[in-house]
Protein backbone atom coordinates (compact mmCIF):
# COMPACT_ATOMS: atom_id res chain seq x y z
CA UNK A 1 -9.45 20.48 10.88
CA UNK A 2 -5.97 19.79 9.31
CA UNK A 3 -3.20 17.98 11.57
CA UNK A 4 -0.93 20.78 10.38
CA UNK A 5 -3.48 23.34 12.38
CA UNK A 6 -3.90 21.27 15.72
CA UNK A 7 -2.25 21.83 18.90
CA UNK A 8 -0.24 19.06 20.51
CA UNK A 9 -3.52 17.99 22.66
CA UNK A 10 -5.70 17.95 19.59
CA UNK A 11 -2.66 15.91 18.12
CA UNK A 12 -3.08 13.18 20.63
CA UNK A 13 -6.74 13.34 21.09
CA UNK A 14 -7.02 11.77 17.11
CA UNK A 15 -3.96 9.69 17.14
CA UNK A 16 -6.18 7.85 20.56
CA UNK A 17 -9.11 7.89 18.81
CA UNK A 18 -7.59 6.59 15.52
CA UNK A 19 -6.05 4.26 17.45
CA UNK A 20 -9.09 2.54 19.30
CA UNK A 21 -10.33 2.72 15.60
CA UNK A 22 -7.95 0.73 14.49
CA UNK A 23 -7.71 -1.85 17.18
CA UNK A 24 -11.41 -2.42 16.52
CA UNK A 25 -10.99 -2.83 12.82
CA UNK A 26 -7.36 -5.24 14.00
CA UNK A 27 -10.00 -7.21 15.92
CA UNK A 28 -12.71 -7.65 13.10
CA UNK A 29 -10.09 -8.68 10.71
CA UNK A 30 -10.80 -5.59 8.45
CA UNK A 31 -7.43 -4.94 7.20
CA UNK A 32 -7.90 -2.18 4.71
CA UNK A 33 -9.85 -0.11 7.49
CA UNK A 34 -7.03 -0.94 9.77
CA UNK A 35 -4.77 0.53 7.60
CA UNK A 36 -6.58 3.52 6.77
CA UNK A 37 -6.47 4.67 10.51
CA UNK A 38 -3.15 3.87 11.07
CA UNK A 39 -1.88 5.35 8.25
CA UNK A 40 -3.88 8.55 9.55
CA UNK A 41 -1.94 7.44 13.11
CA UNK A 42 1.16 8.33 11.67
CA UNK A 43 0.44 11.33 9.71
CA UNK A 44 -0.90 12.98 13.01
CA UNK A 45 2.19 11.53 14.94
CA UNK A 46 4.32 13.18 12.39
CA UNK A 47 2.80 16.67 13.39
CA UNK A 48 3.28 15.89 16.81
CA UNK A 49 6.83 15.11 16.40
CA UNK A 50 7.75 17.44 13.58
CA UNK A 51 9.42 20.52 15.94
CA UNK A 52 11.94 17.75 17.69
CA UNK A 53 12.16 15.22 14.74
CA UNK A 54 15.67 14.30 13.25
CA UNK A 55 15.72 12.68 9.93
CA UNK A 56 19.07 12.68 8.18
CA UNK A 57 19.10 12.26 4.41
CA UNK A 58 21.50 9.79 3.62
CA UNK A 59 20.56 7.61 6.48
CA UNK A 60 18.72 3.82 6.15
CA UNK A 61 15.40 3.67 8.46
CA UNK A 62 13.43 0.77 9.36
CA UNK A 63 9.94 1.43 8.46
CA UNK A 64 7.41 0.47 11.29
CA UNK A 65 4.81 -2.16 10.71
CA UNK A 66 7.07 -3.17 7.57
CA UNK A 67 10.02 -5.81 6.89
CA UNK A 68 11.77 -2.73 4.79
CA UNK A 69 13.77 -0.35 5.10
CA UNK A 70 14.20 3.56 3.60
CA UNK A 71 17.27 5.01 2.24
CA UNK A 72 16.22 9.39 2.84
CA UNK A 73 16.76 11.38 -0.18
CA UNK A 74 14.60 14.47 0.62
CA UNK A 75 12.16 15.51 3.37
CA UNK A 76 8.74 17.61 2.66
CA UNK A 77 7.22 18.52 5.45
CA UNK A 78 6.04 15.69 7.74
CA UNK A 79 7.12 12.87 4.93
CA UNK A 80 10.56 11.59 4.14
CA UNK A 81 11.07 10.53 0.31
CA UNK A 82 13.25 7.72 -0.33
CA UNK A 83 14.10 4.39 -1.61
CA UNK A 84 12.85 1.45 -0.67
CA UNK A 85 15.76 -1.49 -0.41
CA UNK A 86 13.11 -4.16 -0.84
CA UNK A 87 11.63 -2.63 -4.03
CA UNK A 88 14.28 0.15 -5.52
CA UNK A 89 11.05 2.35 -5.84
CA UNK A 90 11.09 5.86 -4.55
CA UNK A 91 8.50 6.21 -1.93
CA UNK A 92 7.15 8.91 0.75
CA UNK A 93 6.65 7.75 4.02
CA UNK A 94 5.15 9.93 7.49
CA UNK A 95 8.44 10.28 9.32
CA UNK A 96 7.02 8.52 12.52
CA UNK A 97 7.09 5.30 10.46
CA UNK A 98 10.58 6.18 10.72
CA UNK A 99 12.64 3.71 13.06
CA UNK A 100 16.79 3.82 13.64
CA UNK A 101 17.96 0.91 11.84
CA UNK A 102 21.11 -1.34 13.62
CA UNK A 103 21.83 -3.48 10.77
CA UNK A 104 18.91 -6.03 12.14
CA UNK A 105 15.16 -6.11 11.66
């Protein structure tokens, strides 16, 4: 079933299961598994928080997990385009990876 099709319960049924999945994986030092079910984490977070979300374009996010930060140019459904200040390179990110940013990391 496609996140964009499950109910809010459904929602948070995978993201717990994804995320026991990717504890386990943490734990056995698997890092590209990890990262697969996290990245599906935040995809299925995104659904969950899509109705109440508020990403501005124009604004500078922290991106979780990551020592960078997004500058919002355009949003498409559950992922925010932008550029990355580390890199310059335009990116799409799940807009749960989407933290406010102060000024500090």
């Amino acid at each position: 079933m496609l996140y964009s099709d499950m109910t809010k319960e459904q929602l948070q049924a995978e993201m717990k299961e994804l995320q026991q999945k990717g504890q386990r994986a943490f734990d056995e030092e698997n890092w590209s598994e990890y990262e697969v079910h996290m990245t599906k984490w935040y995809l299925a977070k995104s659904y969950e928080i899509l109705p109440s979300a508020h990403i501005e374009i124009g604004r500078t996010y922290r991106i979780a997990e990551e020592y960078d930060r997004l500058t919002v140019t355009g949003l498409e459904g559950v992922m925010a385009w932008g550029i990355r200040q580390s890199s310059g390179e335009t990116t799409a990110i799940p807009i749960a990876r989407l933290d406010e940013y102060d000024g500090d990391f």
